[in-house]
C-alpha atoms as a PDB file:
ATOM      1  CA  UNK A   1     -40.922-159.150 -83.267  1.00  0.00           C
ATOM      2  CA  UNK A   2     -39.774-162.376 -85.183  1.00  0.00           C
ATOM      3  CA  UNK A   3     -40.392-165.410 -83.459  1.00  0.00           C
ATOM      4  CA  UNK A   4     -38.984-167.755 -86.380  1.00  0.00           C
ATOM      5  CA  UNK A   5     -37.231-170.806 -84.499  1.00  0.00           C
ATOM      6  CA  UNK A   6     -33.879-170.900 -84.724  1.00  0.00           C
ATOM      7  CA  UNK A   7     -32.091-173.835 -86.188  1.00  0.00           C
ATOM      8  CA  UNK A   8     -28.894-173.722 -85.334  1.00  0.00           C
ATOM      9  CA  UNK A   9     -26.793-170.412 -83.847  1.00  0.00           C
ATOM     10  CA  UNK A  10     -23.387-169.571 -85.334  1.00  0.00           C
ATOM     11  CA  UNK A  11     -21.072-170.393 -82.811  1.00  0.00           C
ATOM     12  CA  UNK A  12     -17.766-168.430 -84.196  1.00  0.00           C
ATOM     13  CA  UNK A  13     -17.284-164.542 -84.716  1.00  0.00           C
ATOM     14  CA  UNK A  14     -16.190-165.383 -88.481  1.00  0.00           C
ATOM     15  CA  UNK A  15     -19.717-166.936 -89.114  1.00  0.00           C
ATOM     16  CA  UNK A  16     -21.645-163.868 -87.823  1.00  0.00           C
ATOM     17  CA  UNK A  17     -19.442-161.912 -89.958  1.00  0.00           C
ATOM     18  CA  UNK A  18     -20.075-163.797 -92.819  1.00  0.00           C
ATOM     19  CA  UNK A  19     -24.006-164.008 -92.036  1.00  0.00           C
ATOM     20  CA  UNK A  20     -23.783-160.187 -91.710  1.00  0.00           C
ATOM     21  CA  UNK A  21     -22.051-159.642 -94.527  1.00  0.00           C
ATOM     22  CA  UNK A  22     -24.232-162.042 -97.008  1.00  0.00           C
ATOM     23  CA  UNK A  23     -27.091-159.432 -95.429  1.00  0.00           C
ATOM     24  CA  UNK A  24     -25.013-157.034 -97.194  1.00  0.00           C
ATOM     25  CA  UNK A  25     -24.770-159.156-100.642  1.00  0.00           C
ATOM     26  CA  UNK A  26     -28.872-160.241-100.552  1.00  0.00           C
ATOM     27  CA  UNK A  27     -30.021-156.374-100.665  1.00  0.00           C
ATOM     28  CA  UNK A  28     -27.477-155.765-103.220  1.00  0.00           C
ATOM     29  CA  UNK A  29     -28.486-158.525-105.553  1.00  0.00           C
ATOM     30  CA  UNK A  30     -32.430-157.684-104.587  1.00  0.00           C
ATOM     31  CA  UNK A  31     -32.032-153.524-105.843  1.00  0.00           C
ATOM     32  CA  UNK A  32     -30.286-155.703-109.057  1.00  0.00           C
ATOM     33  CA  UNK A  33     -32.989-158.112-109.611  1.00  0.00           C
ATOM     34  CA  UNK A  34     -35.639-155.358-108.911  1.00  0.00           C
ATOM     35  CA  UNK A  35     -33.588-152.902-111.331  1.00  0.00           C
ATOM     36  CA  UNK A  36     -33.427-155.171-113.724  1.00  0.00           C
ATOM     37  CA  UNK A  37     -36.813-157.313-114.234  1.00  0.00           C
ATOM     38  CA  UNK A  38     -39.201-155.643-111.582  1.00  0.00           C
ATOM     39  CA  UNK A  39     -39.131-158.636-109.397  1.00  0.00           C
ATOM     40  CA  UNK A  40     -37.006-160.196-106.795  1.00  0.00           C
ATOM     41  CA  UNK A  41     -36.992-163.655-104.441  1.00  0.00           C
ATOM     42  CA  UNK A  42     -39.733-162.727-102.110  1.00  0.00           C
ATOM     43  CA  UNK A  43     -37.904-164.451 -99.173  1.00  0.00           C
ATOM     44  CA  UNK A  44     -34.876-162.661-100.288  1.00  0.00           C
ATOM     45  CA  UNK A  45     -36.598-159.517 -99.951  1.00  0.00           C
ATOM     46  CA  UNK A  46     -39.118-160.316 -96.691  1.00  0.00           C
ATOM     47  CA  UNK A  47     -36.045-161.534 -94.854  1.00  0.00           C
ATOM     48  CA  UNK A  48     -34.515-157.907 -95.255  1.00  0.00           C
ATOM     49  CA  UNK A  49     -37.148-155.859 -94.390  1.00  0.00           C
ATOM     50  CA  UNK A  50     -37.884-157.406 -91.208  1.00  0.00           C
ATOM     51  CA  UNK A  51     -34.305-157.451 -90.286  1.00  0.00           C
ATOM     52  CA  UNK A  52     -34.801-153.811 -90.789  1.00  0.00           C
ATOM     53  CA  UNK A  53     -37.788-153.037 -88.769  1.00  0.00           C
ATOM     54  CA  UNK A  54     -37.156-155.270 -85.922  1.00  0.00           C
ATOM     55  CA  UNK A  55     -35.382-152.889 -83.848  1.00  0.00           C
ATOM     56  CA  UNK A  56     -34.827-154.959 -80.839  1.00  0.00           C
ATOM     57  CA  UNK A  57     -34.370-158.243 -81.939  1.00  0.00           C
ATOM     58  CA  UNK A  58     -34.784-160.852 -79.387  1.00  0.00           C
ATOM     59  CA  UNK A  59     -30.928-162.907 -80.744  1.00  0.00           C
ATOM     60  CA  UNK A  60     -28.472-162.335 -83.676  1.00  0.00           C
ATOM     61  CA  UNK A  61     -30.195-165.243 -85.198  1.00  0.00           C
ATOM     62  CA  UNK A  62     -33.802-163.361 -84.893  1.00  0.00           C
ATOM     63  CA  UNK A  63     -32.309-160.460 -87.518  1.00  0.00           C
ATOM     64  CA  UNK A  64     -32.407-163.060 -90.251  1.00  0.00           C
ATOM     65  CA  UNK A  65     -35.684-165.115 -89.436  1.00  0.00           C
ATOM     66  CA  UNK A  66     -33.442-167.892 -87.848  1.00  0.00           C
ATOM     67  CA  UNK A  67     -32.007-170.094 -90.459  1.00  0.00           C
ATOM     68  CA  UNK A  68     -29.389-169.235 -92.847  1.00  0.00           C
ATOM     69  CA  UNK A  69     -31.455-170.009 -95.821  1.00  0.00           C
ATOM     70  CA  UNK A  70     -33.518-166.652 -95.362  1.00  0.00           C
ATOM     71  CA  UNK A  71     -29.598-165.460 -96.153  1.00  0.00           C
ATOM     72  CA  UNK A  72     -29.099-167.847 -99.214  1.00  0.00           C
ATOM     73  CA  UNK A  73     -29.217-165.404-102.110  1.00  0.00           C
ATOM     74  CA  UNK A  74     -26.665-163.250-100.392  1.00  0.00           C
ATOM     75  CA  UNK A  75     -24.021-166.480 -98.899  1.00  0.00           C
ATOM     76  CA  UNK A  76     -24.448-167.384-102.791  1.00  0.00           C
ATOM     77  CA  UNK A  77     -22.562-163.904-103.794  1.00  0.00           C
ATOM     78  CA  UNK A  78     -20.354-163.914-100.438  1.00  0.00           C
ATOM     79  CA  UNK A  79     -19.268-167.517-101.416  1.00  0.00           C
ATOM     80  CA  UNK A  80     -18.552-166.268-104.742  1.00  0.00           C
ATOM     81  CA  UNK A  81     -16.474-163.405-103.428  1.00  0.00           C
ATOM     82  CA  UNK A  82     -14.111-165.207-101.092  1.00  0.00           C
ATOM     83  CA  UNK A  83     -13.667-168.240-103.416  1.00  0.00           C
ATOM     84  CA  UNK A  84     -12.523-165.809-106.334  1.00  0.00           C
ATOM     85  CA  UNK A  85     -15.321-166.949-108.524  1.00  0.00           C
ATOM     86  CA  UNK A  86     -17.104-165.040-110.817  1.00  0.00           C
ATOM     87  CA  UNK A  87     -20.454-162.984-109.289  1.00  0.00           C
ATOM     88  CA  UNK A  88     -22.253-160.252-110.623  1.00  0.00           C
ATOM     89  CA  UNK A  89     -20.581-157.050-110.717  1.00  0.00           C
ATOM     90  CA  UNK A  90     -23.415-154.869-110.861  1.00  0.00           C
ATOM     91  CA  UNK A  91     -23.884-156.601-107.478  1.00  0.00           C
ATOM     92  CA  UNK A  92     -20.738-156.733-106.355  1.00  0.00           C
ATOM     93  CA  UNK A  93     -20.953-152.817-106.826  1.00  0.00           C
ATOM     94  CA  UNK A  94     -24.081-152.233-104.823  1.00  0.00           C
ATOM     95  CA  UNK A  95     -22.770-154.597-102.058  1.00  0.00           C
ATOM     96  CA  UNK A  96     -19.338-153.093-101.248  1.00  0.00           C
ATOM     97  CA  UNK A  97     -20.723-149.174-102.314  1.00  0.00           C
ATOM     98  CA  UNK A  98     -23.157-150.587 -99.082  1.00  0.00           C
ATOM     99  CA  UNK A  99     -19.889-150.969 -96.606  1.00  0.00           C
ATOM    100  CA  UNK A 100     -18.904-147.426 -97.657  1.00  0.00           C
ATOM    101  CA  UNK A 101     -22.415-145.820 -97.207  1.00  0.00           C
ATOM    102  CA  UNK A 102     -22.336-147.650 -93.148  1.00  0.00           C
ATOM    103  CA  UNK A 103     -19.051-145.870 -92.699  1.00  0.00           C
ATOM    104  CA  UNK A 104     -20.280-142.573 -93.861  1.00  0.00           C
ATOM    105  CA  UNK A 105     -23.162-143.178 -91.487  1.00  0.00           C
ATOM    106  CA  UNK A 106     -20.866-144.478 -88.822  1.00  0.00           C
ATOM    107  CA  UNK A 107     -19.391-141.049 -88.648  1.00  0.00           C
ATOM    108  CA  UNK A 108     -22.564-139.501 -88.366  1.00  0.00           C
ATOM    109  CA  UNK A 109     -23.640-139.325 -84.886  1.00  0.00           C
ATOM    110  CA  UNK A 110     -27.048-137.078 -85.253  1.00  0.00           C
ATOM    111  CA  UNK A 111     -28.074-139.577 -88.547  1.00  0.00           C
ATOM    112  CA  UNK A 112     -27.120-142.645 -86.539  1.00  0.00           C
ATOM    113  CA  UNK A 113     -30.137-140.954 -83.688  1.00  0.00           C
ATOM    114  CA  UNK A 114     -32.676-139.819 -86.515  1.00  0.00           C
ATOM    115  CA  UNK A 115     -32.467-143.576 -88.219  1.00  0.00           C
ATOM    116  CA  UNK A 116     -32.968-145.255 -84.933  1.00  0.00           C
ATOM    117  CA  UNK A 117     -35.623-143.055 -83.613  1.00  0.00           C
ATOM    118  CA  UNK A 118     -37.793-143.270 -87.090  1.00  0.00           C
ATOM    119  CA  UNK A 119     -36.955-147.226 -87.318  1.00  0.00           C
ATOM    120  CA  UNK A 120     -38.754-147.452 -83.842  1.00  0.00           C
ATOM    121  CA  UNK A 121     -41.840-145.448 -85.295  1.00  0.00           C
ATOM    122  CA  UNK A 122     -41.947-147.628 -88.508  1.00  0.00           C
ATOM    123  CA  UNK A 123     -41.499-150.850 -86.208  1.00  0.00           C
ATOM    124  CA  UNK A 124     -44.856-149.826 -84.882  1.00  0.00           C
ATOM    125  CA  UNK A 125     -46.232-149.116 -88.545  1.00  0.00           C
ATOM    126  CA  UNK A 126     -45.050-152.849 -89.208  1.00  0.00           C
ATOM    127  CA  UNK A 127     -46.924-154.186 -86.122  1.00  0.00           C
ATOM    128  CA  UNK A 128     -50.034-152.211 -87.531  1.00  0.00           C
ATOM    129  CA  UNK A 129     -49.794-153.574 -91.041  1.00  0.00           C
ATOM    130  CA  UNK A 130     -47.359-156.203 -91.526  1.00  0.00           C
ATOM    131  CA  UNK A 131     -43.574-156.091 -92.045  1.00  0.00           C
ATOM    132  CA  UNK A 132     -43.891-155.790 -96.198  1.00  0.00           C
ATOM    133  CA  UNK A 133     -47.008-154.025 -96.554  1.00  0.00           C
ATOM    134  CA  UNK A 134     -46.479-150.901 -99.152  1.00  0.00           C
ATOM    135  CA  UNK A 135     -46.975-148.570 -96.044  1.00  0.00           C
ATOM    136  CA  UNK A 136     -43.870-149.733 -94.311  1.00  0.00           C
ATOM    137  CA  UNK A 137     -41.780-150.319 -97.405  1.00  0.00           C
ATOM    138  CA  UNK A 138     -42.757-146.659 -98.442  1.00  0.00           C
ATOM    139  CA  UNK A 139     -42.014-145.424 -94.920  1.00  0.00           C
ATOM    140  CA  UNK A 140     -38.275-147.120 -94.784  1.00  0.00           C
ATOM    141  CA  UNK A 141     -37.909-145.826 -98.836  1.00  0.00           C
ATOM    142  CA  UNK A 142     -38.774-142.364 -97.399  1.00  0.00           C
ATOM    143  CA  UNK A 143     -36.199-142.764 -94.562  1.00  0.00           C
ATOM    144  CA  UNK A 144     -33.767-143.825 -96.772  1.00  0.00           C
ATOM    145  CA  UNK A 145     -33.904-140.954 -98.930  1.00  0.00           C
ATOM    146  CA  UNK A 146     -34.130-138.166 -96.159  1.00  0.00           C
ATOM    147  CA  UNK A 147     -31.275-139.367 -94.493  1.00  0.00           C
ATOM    148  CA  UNK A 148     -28.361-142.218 -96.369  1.00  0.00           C
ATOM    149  CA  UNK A 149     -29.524-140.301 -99.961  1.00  0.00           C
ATOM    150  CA  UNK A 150     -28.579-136.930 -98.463  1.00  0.00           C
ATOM    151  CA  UNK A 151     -24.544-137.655 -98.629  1.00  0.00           C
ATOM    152  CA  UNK A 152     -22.107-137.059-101.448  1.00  0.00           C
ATOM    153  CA  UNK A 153     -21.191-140.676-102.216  1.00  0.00           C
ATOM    154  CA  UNK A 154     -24.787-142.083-103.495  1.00  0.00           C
ATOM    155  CA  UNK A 155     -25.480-145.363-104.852  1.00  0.00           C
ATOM    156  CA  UNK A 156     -26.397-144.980-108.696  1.00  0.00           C
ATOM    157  CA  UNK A 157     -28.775-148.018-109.018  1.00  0.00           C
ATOM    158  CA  UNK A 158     -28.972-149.018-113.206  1.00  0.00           C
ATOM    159  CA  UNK A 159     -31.483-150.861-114.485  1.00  0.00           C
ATOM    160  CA  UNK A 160     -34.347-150.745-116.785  1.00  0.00           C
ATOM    161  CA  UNK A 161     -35.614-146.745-116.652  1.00  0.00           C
ATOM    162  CA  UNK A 162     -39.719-147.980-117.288  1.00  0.00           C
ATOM    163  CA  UNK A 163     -39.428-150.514-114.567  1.00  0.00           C
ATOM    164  CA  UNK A 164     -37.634-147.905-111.891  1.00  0.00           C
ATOM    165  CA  UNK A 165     -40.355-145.281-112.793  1.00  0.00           C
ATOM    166  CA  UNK A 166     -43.296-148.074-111.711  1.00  0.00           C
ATOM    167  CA  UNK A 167     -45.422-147.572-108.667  1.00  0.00           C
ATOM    168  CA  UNK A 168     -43.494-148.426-105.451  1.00  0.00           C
ATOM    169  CA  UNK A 169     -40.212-149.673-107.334  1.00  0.00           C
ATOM    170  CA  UNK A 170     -38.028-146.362-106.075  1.00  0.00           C
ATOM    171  CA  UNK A 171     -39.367-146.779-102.212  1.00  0.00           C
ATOM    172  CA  UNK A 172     -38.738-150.962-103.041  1.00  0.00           C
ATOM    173  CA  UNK A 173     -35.278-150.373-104.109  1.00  0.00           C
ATOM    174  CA  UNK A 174     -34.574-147.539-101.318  1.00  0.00           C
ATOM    175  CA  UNK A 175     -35.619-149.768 -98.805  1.00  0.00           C
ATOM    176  CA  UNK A 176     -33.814-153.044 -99.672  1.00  0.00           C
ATOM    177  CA  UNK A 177     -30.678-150.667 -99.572  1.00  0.00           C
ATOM    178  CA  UNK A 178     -31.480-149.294 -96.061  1.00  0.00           C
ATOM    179  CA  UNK A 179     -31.683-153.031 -94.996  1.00  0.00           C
ATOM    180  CA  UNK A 180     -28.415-153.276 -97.152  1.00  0.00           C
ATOM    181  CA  UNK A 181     -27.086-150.974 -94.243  1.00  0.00           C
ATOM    182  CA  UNK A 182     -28.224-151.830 -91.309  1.00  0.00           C
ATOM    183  CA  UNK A 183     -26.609-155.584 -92.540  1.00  0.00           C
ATOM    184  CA  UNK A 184     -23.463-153.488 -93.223  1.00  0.00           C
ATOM    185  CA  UNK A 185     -24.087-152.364 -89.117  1.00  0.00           C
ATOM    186  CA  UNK A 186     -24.268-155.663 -87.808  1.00  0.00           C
ATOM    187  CA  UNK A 187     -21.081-157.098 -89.792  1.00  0.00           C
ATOM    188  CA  UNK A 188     -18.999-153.941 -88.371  1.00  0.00           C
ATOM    189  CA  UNK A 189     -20.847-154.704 -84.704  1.00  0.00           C
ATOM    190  CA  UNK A 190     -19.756-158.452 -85.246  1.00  0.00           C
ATOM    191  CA  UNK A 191     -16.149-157.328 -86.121  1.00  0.00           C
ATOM    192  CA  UNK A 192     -16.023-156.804 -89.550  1.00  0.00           C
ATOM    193  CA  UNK A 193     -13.434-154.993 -91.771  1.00  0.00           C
ATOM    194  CA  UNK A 194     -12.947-154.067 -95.146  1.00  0.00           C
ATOM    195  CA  UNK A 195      -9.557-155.315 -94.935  1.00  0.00           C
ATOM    196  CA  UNK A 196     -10.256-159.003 -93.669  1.00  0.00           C
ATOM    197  CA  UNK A 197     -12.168-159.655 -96.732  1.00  0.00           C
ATOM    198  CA  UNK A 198      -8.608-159.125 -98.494  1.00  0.00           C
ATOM    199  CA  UNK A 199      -6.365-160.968 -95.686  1.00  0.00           C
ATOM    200  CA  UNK A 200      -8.675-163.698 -94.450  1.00  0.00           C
ATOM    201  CA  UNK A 201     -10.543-165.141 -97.182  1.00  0.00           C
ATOM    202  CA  UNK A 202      -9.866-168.598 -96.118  1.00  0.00           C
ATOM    203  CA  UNK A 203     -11.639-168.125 -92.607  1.00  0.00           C
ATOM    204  CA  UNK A 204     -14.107-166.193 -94.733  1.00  0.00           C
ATOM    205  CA  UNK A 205     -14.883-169.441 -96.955  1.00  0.00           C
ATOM    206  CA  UNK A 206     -14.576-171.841 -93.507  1.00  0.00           C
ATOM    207  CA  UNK A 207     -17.280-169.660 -91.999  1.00  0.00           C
ATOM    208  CA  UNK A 208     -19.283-169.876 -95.119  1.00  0.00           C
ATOM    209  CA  UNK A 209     -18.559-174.153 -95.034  1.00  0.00           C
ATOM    210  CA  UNK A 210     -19.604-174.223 -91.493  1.00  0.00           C
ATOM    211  CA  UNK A 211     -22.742-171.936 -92.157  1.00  0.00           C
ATOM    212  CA  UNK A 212     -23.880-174.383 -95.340  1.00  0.00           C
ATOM    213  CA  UNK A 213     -23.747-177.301 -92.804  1.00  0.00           C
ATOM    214  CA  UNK A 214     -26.129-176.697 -90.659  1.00  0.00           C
END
């Protein structure tokens, strides 16, 4: 269970959205960085795989560690998106192929069960070992790829072929996208929609101001 303090609790639909959503945007520019050099921002990456194993988080705040700073990398690349500035494709790619993949899910009642009820099993694997320990990240890589994998639109990550081949790099990348998803879960939960993103940038980029405040 995370018991990071909270700092200060988004008091507006919009900026749980938008916290949601940069949940999103971090995994997507962690399976890039990862791709790409073999590395990522290790709070980047710690902050989504405890979202991901903490099945019963004690607030929405708990899901991110507390402060929006464990969502930095990710409100970098939302802030980006809603301000019409450039980002990273590649990312941009990963993050919105994300929002399809939680629909697909969405749809799929018996794969909604089998990811909860394996979650809960790993959450105890996490309490055993620690929330990043290669165990758990294998475990969450293996869900990934025996359940979101299994459907016909994928996510083709691209990167550097010696680096993807390396020891743990396919279960790190599989299970920064699961947490990619389960972010996608919580924006939809909180309200979100495809379409707002299009028709309500500015209370997008307010929600983004208001979050960078605090």
């Amino acid at each position: 269970m995370n018991t990071t303090p909270i700092h200060s609790a988004p008091d507006s639909p919009a900026a749980r959205q938008a916290l949601a959503l940069a949940g999103v945007f971090q995994a997507a520019a962690v399976v890039d960085e990862m791709a790409r050099t073999g590395q990522a921002d290790e709070r980047a990456w710690s902050t989504l795989i405890r979202a991901t194993v903490d099945t019963d988080p004690d607030s929405f705040e708990a899901i991110y560690g507390g402060h929006p700073n464990y969502l930095r990398q990710g409100l970098d690349v939302l802030e980006a998106v809603v301000g019409r500035k450039q980002a990273n494709p590649v990312v941009l790619r990963y993050g919105f192929s994300l929002l399809m993949l939680m629909n697909k899910l969405r749809s799929n009642s018996n794969m909604m069960s089998e990811l909860g009820n394996k979650l809960t099993r790993i959450q105890g694997q996490a309490e055993h070992f620690g929330d990043t320990h290669e165990n758990v990240v294998a475990s969450l890589g293996e869900l990934y790829q025996e359940t979101l994998s299994t459907f016909k639109y994928r996510i083709v990550v691209q990167g550097e072929p010696s680096l993807l081949q390396q020891r743990m790099m396919p279960e790190r990348v599989r299970a920064a996208l699961l947490a990619g998803v389960r972010f996608a879960l919580l924006w939809h939960q909180q309200g979100g929609r495809r379409w707002k993103l299009i028709f309500q940038r500015g209370a997008m980029k307010r929600a983004i101001d208001q979050i960078n405040r605090q």
